[in-house]
C-alpha atoms as a PDB file:
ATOM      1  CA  UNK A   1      21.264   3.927  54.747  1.00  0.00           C
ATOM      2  CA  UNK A   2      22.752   5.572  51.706  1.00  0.00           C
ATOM      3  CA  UNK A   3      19.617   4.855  49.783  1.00  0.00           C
ATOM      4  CA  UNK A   4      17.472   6.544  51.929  1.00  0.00           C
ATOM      5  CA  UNK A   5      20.173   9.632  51.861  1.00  0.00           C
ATOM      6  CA  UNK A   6      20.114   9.650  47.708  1.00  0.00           C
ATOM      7  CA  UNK A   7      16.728   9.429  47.801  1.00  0.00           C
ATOM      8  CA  UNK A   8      16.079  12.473  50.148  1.00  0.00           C
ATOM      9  CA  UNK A   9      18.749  14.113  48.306  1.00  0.00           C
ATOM     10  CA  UNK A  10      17.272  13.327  44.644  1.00  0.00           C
ATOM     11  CA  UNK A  11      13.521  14.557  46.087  1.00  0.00           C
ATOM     12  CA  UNK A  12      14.590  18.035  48.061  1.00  0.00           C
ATOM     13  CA  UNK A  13      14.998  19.881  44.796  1.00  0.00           C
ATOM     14  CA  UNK A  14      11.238  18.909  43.869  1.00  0.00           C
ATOM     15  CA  UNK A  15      10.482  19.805  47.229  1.00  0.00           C
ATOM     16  CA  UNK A  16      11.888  23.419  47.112  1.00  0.00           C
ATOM     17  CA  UNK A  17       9.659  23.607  43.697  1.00  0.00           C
ATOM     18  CA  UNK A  18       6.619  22.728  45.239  1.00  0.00           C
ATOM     19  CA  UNK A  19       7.119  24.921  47.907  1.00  0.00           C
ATOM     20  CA  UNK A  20       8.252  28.022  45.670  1.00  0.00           C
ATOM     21  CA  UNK A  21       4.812  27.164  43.773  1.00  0.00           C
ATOM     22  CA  UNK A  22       2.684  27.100  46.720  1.00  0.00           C
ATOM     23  CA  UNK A  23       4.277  30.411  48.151  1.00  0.00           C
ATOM     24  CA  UNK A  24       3.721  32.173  44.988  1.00  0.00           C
ATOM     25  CA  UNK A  25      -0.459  30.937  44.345  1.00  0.00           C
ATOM     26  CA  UNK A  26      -1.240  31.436  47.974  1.00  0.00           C
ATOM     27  CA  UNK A  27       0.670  35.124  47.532  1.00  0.00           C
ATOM     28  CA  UNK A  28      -1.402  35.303  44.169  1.00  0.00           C
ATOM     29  CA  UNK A  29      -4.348  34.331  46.278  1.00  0.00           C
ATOM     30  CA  UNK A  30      -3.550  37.010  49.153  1.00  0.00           C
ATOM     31  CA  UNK A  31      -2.668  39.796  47.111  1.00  0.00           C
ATOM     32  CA  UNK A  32      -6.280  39.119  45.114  1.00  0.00           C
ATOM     33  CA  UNK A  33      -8.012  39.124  48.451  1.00  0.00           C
ATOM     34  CA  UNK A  34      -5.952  42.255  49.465  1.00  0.00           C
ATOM     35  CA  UNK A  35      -7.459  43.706  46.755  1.00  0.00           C
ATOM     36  CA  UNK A  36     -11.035  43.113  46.736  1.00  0.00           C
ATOM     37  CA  UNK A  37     -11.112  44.411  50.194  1.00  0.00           C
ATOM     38  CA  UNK A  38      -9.390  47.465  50.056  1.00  0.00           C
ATOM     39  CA  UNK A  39      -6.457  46.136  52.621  1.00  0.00           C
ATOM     40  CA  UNK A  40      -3.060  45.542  52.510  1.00  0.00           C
ATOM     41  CA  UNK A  41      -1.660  42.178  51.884  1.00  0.00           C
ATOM     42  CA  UNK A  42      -0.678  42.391  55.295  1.00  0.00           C
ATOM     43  CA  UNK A  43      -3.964  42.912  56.952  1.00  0.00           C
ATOM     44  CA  UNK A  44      -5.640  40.710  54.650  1.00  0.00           C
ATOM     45  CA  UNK A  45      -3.084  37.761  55.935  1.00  0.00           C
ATOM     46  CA  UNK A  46      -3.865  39.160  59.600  1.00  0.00           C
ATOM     47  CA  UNK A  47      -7.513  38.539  58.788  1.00  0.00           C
ATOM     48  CA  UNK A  48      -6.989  35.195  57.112  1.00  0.00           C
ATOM     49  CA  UNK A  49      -5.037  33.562  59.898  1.00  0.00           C
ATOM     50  CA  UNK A  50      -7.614  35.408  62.284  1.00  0.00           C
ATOM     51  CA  UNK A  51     -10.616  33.567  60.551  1.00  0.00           C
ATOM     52  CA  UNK A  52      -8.367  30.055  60.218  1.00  0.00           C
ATOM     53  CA  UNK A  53      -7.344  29.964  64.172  1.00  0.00           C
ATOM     54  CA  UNK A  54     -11.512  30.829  64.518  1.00  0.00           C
ATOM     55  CA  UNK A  55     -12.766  27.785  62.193  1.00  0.00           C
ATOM     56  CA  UNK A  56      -9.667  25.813  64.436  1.00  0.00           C
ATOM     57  CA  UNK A  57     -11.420  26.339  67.488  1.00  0.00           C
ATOM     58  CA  UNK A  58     -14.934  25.910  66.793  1.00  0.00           C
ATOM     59  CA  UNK A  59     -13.646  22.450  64.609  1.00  0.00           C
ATOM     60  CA  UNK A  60     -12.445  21.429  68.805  1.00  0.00           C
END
């Protein structure tokens, strides 16, 4: 048991990087969307998950 709790231990603080990298291209990504369409990065994100949930359904 303790080896699986070091090892989850030793990999969160990769984890957090990976996620801190992901969060920061995908905002890269949104704000360069935002911005080729005239919107906010708010309604581009609104428009993004609105096209994702579309592609979701039609993939069903």
């Amino acid at each position: 048991m303790t080896n699986i709790q070091t090892s989850k231990k030793a990999t969160q603080p990769r984890d957090e990087l990976l996620k801190a990298r992901v969060s920061r291209a995908f905002k890269q990504r949104l704000q360069a969307a935002a911005d080729s369409q005239g919107k906010t990065p708010s309604e581009a994100m609104r428009q993004a998950l609105v096209e994702w949930m579309s592609r979701v359904q039609q993939a069903a």
